[in-house]
C-alpha atoms as a PDB file:
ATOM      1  CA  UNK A   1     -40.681 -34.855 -78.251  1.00  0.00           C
ATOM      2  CA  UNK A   2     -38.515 -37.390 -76.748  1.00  0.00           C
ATOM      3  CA  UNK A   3     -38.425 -39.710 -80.260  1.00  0.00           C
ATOM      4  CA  UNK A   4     -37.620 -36.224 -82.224  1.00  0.00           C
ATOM      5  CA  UNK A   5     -34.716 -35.315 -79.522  1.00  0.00           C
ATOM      6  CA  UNK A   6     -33.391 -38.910 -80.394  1.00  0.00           C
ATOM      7  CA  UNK A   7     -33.169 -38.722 -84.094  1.00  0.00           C
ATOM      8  CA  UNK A   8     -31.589 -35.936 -83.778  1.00  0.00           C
ATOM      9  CA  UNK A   9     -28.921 -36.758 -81.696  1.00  0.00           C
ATOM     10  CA  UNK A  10     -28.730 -39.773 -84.243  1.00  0.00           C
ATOM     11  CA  UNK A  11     -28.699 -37.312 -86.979  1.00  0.00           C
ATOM     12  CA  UNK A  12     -25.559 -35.514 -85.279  1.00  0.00           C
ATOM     13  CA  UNK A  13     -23.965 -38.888 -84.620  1.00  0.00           C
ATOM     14  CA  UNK A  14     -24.301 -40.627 -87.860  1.00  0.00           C
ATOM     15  CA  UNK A  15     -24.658 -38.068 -90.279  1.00  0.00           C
ATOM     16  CA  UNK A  16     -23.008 -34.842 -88.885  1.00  0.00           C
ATOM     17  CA  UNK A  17     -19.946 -37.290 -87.031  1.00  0.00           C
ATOM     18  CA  UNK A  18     -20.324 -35.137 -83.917  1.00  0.00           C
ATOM     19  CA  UNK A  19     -18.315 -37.288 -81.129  1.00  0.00           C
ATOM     20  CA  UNK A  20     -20.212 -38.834 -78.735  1.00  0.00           C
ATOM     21  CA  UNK A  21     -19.507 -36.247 -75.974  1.00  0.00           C
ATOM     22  CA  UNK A  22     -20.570 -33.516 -78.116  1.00  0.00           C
ATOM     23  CA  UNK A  23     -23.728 -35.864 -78.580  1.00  0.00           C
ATOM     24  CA  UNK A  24     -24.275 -36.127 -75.420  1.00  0.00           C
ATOM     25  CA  UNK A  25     -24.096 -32.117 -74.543  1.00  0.00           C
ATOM     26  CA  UNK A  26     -26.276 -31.337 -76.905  1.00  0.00           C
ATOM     27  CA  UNK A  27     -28.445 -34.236 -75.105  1.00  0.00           C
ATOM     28  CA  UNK A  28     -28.355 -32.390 -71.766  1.00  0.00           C
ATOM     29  CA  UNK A  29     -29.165 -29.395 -73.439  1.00  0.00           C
ATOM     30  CA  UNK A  30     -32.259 -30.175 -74.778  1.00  0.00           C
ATOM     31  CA  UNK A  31     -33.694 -32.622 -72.314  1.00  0.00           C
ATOM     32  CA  UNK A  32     -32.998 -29.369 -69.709  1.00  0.00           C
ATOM     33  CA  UNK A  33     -35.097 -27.364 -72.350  1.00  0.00           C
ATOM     34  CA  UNK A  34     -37.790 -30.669 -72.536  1.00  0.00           C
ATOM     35  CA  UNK A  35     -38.373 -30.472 -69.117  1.00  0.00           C
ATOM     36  CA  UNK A  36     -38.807 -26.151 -69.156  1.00  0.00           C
ATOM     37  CA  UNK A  37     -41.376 -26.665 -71.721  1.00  0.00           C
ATOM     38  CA  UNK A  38     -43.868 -29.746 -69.562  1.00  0.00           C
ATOM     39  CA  UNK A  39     -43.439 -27.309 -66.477  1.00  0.00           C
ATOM     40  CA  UNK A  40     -45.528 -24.975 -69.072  1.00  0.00           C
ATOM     41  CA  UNK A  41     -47.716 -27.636 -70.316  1.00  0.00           C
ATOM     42  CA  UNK A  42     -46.180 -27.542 -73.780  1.00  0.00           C
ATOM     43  CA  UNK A  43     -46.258 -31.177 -75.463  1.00  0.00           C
ATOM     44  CA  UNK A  44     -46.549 -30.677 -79.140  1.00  0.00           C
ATOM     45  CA  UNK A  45     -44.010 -28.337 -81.535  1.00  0.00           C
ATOM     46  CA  UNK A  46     -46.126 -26.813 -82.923  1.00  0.00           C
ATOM     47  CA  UNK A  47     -47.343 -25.093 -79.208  1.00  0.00           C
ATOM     48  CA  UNK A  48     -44.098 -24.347 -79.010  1.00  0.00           C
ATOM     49  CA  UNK A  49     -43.215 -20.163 -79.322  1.00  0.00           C
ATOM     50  CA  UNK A  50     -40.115 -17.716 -79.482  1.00  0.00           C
ATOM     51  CA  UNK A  51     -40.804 -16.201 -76.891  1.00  0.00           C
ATOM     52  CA  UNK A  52     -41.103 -19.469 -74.521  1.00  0.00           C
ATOM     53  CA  UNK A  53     -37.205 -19.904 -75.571  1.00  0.00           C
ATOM     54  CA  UNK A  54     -36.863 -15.946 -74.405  1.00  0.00           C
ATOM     55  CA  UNK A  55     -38.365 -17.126 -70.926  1.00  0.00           C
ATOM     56  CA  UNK A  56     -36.279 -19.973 -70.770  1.00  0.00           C
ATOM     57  CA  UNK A  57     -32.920 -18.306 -71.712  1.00  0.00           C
ATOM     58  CA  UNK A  58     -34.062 -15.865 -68.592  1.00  0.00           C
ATOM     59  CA  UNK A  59     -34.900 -18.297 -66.047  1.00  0.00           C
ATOM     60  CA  UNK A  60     -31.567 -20.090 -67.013  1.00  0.00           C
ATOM     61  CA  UNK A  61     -29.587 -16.559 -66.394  1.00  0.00           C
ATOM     62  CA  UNK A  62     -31.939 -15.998 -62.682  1.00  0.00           C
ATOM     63  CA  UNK A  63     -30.506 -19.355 -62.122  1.00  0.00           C
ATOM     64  CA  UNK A  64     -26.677 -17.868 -62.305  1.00  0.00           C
ATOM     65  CA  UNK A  65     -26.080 -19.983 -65.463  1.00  0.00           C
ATOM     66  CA  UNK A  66     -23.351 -17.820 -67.401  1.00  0.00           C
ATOM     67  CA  UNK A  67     -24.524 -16.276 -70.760  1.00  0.00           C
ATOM     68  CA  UNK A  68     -22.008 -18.662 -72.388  1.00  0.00           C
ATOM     69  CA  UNK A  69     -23.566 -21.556 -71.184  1.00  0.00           C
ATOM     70  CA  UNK A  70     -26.854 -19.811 -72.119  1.00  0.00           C
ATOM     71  CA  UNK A  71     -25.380 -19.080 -75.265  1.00  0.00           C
ATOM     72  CA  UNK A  72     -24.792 -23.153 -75.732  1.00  0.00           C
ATOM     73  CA  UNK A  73     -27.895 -24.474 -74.691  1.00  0.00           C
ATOM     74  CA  UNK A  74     -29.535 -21.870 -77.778  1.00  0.00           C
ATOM     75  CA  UNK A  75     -27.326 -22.952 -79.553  1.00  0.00           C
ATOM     76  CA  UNK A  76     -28.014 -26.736 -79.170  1.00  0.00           C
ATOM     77  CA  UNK A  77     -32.212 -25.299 -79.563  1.00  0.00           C
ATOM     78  CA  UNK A  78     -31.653 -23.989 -82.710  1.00  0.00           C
ATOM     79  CA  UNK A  79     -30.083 -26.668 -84.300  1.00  0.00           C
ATOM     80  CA  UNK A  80     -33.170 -28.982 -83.546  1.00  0.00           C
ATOM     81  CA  UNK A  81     -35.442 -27.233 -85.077  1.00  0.00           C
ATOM     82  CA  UNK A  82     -33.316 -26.408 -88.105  1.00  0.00           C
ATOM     83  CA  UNK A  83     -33.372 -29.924 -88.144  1.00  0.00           C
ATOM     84  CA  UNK A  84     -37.376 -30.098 -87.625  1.00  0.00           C
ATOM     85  CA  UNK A  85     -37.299 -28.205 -90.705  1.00  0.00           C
ATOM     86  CA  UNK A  86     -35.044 -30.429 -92.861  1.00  0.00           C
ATOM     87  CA  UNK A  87     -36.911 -33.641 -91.433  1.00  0.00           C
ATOM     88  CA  UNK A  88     -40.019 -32.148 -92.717  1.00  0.00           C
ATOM     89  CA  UNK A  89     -41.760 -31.900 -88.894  1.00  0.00           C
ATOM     90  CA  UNK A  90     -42.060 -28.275 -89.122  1.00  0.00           C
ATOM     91  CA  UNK A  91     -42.915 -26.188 -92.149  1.00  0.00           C
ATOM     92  CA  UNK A  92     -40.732 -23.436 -90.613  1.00  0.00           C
ATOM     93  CA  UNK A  93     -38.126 -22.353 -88.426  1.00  0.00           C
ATOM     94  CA  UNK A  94     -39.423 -19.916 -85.722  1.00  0.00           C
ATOM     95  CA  UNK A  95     -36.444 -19.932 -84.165  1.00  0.00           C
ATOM     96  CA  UNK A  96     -34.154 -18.317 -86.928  1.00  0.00           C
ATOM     97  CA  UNK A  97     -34.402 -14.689 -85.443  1.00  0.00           C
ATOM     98  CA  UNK A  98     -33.795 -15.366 -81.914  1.00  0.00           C
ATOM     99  CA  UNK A  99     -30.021 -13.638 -80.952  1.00  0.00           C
ATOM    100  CA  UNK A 100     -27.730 -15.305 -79.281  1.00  0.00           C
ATOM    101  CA  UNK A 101     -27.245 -14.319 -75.357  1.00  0.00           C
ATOM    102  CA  UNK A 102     -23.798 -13.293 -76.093  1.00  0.00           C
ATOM    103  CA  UNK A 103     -24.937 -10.249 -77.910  1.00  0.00           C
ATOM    104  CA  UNK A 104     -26.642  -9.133 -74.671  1.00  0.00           C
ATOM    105  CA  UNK A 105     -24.994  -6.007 -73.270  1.00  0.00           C
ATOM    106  CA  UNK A 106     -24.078  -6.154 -69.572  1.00  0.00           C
ATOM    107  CA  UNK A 107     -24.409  -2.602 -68.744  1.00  0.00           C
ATOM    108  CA  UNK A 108     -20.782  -1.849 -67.198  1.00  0.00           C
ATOM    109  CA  UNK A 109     -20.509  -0.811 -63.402  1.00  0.00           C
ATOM    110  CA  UNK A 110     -20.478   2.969 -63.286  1.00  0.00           C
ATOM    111  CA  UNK A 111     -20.018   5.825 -60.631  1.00  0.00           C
ATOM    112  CA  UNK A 112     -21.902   8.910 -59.973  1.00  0.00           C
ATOM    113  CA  UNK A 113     -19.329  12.103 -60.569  1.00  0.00           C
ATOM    114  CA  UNK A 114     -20.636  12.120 -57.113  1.00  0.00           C
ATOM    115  CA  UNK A 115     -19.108   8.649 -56.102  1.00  0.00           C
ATOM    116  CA  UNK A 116     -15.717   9.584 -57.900  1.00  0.00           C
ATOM    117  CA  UNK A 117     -15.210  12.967 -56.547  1.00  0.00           C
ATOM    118  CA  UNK A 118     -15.551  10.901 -53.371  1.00  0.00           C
ATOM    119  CA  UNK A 119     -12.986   8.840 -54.872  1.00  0.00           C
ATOM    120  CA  UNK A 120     -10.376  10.568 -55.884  1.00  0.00           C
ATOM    121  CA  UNK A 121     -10.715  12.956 -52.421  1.00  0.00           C
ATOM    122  CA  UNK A 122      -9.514   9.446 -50.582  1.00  0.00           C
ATOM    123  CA  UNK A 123      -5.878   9.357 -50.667  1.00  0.00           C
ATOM    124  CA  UNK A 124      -3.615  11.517 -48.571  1.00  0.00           C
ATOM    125  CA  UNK A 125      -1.747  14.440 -50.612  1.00  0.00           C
ATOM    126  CA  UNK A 126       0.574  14.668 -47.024  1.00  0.00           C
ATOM    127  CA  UNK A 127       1.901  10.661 -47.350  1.00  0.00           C
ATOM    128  CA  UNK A 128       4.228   9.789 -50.813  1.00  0.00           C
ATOM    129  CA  UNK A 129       2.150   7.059 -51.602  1.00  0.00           C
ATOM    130  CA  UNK A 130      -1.129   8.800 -50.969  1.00  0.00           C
ATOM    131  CA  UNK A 131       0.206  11.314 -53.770  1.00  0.00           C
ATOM    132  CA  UNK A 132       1.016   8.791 -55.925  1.00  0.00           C
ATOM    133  CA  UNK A 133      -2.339   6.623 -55.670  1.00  0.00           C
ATOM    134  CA  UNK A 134      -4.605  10.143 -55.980  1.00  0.00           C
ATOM    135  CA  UNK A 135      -2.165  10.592 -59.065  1.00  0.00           C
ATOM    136  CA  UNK A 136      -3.554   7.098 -60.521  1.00  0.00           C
ATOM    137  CA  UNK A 137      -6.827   7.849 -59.453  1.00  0.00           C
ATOM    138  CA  UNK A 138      -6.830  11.082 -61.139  1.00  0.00           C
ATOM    139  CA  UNK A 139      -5.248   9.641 -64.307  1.00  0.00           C
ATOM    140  CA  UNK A 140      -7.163   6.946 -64.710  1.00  0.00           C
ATOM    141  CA  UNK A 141     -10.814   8.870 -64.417  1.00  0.00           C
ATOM    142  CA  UNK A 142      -9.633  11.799 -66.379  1.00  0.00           C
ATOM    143  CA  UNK A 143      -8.088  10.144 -69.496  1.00  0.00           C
ATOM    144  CA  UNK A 144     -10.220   6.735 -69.264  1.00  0.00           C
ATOM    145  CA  UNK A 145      -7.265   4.834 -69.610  1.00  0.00           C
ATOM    146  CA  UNK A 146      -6.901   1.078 -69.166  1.00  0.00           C
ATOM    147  CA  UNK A 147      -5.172   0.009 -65.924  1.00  0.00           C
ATOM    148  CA  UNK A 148      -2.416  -1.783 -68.309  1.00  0.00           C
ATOM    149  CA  UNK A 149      -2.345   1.548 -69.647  1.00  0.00           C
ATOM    150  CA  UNK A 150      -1.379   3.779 -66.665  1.00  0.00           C
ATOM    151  CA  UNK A 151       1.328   1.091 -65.863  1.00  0.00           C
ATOM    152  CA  UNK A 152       2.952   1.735 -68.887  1.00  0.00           C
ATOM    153  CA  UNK A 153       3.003   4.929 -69.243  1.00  0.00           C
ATOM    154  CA  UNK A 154       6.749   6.668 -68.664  1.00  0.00           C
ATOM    155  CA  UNK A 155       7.705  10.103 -68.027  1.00  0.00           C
ATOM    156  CA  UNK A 156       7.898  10.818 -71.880  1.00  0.00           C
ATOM    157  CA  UNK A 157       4.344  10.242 -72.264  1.00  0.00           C
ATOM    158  CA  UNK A 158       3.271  13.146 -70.047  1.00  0.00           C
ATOM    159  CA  UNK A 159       3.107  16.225 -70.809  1.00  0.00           C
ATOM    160  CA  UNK A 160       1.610  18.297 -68.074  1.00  0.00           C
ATOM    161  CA  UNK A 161       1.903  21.901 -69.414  1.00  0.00           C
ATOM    162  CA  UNK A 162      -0.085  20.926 -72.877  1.00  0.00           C
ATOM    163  CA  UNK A 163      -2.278  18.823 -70.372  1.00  0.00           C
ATOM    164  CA  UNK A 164      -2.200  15.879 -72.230  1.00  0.00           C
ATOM    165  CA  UNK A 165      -0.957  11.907 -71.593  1.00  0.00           C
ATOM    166  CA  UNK A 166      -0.134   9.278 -74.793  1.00  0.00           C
ATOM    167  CA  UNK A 167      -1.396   6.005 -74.050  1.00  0.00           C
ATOM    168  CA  UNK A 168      -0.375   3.097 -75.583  1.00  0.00           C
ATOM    169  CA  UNK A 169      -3.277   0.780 -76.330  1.00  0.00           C
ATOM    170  CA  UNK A 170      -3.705  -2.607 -77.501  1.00  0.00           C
ATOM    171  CA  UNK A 171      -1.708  -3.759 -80.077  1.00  0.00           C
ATOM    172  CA  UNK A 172       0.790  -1.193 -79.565  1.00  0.00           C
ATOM    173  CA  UNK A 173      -1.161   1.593 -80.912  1.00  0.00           C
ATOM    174  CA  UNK A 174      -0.723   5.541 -79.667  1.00  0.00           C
ATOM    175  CA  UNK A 175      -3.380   7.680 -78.705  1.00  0.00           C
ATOM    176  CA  UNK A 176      -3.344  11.250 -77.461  1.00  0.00           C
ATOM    177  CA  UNK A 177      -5.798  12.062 -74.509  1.00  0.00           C
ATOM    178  CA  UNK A 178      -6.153  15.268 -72.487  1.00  0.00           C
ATOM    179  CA  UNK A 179      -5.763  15.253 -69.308  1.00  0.00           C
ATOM    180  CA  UNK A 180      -7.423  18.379 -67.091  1.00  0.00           C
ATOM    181  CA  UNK A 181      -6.385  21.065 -65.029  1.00  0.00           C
ATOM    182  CA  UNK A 182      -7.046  19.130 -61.580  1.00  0.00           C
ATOM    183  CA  UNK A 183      -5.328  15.960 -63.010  1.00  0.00           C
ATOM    184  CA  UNK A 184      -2.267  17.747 -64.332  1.00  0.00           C
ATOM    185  CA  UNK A 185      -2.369  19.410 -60.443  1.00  0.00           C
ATOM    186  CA  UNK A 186      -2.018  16.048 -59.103  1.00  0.00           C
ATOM    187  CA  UNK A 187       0.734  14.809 -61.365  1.00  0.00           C
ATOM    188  CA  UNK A 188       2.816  18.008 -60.731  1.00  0.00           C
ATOM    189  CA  UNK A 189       2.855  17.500 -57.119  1.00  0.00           C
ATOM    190  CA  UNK A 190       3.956  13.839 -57.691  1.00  0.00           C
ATOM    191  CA  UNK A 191       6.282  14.497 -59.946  1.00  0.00           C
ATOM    192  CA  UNK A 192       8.149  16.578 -57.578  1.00  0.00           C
ATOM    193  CA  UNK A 193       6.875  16.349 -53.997  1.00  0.00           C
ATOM    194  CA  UNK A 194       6.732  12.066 -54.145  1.00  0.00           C
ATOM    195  CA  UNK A 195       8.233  10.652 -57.425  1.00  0.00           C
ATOM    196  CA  UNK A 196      11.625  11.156 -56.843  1.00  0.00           C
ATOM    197  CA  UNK A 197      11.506   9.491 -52.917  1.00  0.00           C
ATOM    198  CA  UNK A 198      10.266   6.307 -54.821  1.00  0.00           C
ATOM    199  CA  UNK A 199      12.689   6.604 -58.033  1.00  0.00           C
ATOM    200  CA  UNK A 200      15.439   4.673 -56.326  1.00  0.00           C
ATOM    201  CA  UNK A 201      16.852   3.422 -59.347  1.00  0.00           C
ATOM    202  CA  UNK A 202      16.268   5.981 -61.583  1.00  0.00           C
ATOM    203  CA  UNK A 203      13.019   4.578 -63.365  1.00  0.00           C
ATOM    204  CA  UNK A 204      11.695   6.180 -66.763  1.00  0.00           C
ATOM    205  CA  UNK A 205       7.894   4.581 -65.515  1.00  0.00           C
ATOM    206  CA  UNK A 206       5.758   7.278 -63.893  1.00  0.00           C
ATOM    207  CA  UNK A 207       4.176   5.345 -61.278  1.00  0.00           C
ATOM    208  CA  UNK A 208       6.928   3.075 -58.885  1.00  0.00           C
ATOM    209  CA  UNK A 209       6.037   1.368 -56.002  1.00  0.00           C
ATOM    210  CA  UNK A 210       7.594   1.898 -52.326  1.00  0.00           C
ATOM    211  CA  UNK A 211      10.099  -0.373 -53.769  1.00  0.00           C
ATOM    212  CA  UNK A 212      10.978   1.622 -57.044  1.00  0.00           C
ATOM    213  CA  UNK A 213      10.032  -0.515 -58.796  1.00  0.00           C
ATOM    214  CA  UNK A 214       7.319   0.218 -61.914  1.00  0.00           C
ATOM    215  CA  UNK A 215       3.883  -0.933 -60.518  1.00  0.00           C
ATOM    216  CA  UNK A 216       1.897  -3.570 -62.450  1.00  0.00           C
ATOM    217  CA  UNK A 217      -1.309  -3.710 -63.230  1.00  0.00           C
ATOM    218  CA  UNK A 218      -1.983  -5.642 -60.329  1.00  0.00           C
ATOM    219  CA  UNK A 219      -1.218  -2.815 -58.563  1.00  0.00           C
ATOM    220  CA  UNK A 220      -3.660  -0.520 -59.648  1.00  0.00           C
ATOM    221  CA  UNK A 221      -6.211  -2.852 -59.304  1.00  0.00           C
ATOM    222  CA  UNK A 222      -5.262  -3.305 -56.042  1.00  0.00           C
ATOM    223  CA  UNK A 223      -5.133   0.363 -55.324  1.00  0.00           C
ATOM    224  CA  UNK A 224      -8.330   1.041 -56.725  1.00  0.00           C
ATOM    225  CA  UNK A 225     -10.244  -1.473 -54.654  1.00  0.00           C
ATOM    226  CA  UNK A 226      -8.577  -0.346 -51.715  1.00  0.00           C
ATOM    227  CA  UNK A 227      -9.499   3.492 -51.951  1.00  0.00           C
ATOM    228  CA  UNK A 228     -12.905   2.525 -53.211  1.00  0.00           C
ATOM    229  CA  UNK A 229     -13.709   0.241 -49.424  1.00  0.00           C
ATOM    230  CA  UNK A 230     -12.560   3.182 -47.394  1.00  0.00           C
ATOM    231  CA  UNK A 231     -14.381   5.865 -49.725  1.00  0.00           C
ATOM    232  CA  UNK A 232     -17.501   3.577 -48.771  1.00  0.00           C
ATOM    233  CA  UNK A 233     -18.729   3.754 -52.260  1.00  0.00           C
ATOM    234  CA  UNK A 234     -19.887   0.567 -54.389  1.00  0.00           C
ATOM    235  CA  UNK A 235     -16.790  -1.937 -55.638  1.00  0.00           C
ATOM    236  CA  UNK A 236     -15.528  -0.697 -58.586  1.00  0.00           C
ATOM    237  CA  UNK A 237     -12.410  -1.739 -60.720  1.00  0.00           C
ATOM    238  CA  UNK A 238     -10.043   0.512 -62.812  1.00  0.00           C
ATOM    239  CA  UNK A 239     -12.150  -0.518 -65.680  1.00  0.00           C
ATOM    240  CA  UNK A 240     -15.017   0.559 -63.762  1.00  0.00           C
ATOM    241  CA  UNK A 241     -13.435   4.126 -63.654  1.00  0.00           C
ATOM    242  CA  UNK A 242     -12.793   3.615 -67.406  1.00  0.00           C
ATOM    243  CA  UNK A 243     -16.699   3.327 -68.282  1.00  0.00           C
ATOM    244  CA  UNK A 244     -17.478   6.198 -65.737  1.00  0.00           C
ATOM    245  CA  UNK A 245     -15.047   8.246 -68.023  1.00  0.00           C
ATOM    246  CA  UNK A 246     -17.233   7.792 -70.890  1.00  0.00           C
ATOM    247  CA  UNK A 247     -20.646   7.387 -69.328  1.00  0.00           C
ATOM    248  CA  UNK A 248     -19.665  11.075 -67.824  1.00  0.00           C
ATOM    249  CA  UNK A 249     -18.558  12.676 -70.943  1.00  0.00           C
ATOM    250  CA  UNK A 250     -21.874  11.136 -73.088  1.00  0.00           C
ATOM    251  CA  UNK A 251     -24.139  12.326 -70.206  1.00  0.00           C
ATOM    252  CA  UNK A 252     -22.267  15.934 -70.860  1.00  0.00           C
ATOM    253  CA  UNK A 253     -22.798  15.843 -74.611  1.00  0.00           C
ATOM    254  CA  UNK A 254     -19.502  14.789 -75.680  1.00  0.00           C
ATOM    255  CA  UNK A 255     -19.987  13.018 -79.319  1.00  0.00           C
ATOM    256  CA  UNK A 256     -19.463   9.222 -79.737  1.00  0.00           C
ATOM    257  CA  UNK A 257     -17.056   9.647 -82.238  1.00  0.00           C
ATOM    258  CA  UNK A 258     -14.851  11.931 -79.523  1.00  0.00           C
ATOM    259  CA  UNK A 259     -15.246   9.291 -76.471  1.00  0.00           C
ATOM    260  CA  UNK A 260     -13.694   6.653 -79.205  1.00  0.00           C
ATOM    261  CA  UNK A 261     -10.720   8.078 -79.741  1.00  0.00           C
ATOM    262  CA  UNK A 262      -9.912   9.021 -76.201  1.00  0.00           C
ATOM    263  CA  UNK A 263     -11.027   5.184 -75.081  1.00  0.00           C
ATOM    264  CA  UNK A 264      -8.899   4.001 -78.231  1.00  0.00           C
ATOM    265  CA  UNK A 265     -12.004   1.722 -79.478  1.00  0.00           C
ATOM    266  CA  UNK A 266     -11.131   0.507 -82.787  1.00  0.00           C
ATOM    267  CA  UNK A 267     -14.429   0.202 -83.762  1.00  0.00           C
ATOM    268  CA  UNK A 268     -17.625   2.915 -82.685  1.00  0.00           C
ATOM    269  CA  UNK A 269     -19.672  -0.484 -81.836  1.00  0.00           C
ATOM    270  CA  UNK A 270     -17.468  -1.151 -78.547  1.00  0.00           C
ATOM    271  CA  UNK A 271     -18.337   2.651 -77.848  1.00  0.00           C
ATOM    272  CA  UNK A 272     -22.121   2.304 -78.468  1.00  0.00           C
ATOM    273  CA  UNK A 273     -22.393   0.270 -75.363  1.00  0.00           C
ATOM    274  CA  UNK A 274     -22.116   3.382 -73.350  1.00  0.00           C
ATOM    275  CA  UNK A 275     -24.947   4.649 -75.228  1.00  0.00           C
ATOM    276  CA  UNK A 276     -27.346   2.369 -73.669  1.00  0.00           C
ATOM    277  CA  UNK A 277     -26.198   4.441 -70.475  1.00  0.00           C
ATOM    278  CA  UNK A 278     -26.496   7.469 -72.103  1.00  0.00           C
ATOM    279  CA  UNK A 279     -30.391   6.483 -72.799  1.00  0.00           C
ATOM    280  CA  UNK A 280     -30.990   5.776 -68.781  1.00  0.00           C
ATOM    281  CA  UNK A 281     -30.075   9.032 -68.050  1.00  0.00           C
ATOM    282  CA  UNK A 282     -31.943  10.568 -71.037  1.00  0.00           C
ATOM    283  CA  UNK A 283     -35.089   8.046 -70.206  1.00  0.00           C
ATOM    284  CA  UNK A 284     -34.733   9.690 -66.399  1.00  0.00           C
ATOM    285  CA  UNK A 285     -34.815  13.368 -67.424  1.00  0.00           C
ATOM    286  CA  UNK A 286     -37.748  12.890 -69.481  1.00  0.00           C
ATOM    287  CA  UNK A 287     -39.297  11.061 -66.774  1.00  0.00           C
ATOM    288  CA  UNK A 288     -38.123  14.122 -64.322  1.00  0.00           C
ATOM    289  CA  UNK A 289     -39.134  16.858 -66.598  1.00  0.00           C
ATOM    290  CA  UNK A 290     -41.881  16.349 -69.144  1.00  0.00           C
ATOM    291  CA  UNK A 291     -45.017  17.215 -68.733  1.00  0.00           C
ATOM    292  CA  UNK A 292     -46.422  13.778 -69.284  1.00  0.00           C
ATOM    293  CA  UNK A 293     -43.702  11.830 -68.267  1.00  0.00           C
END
């Protein structure tokens, strides 16, 4: 395999006019993959399978290589034996419907409503900016709203006796989410009972730090974490609170097409990760309740 590796990389070089430290990447690459394939006693191409590129991608990901640099060392695979082909040393390409590791779905970090309630019970309603951090907590969960999100959000955006927040998304686009009876709760007693201590300056954001000033997103990141260590629950991120939003409302029986527009997903495809979720919890109920499951 060595002599095939080589006129390859002489391929890339001369014909191709790859730069010589592309050349040698793609090099590294497959010598890594060379040496994957003696551990498994695999000398000739045509021993060679699919899914002993599957087992390699995983051992490289066990390893803690990053799926990009997974993604790379495919990459550099693929285009060998598309070359194979061309060079007439294989007949045919049984690589060609292998996906690339970036298409694998990291299954985002989610609560139990368990671990939220938990949450959200954290921060003390008697201190102004114990209010004000249950207030984010509350907002964030109940709306699913980015942390860049909350921050920007000012006291036009809220309307608490409709129950309802508008967020303004990426690309500067509106969307209307509900908000809840406990949420709107929280926000009242901010709003009056903690809001206007912090609002030194007379601030249009809803959320101001001890300072007055708006808080950043930063800040709710920060807040988050914090509550989260002394709730004792698992480390989770405002984002994390975003995809227990719509993990929650799937598990419920909300429709995909509902959780999109309060997440503001432009396309149902960033929704459909929750799905795979979704089909956890289904695989667990039929595990928990069928009669032959």
């Amino acid at each position: 395999m060595e002599e095939l590796i080589q006129s390859f990389l002489d391929y890339l070089r001369l014909e191709c006019g790859l730069s010589e430290n592309t050349v040698l990447a793609y090099k590294n690459d497959l010598n890594k993959f060379k040496d994957f394939l003696d551990k498994w006693g695999i000398k000739g191409l045509e021993d060679m399978k699919p899914e002993h590129v599957n087992l390699y991608m995983v051992a490289e990901r066990e390893r803690g290589i990053n799926v990009n640099s997974v993604s790379r060392n495919l990459s550099a695979i693929k285009h060998f034996y598309k070359f194979l082909v061309i060079d007439g040393h294989l007949k045919k390409d049984v690589l060609a419907d292998i996906e690339s590791p970036k298409l694998w779905k990291r299954l985002p970090n989610v609560l139990h409503w368990q671990e939220v309630e938990k949450l959200l019970e954290g921060p003390s309603l008697e201190r102004p900016h114990g209010l004000r951090d249950r207030a984010i907590l509350e907002v964030l969960y109940a709306t699913g709203a980015r942390a860049s999100e909350v921050t920007s959000l000012s006291m036009g955006d809220v309307n608490i006796e409709d129950g309802y927040v508008r967020c303004h998304g990426k690309g500067n686009k509106e969307r209307i989410v509900p908000l809840g009876t406990k949420a709107c709760g929280v926000l009242d007693r901010y709003f009056s009972e903690s809001r206007p201590g912090l609002n030194k300056a007379g601030r249009e954001a809803v959320f101001l730090t001890r300072a007055g000033r708006p808080l950043r997103r930063e800040d709710v990141w920060r807040i988050v974490k914090a509550h989260a260590k002394r709730a004792g629950i698992k480390e989770i991120s405002p984002h994390g609170l975003r995809h227990s939003f719509a993990t929650h409302l799937l598990e419920r029986g909300a429709d995909l097409r509902s959780v999109q527009e309060m997440l503001g997903h432009a396309n149902i495809a960033t929704t459909q990760t929750y799905t795979h979720i979704e089909r956890q919890h289904l695989k667990h109920i039929h595990k928990k309740f069928h009669p032959r499951g």
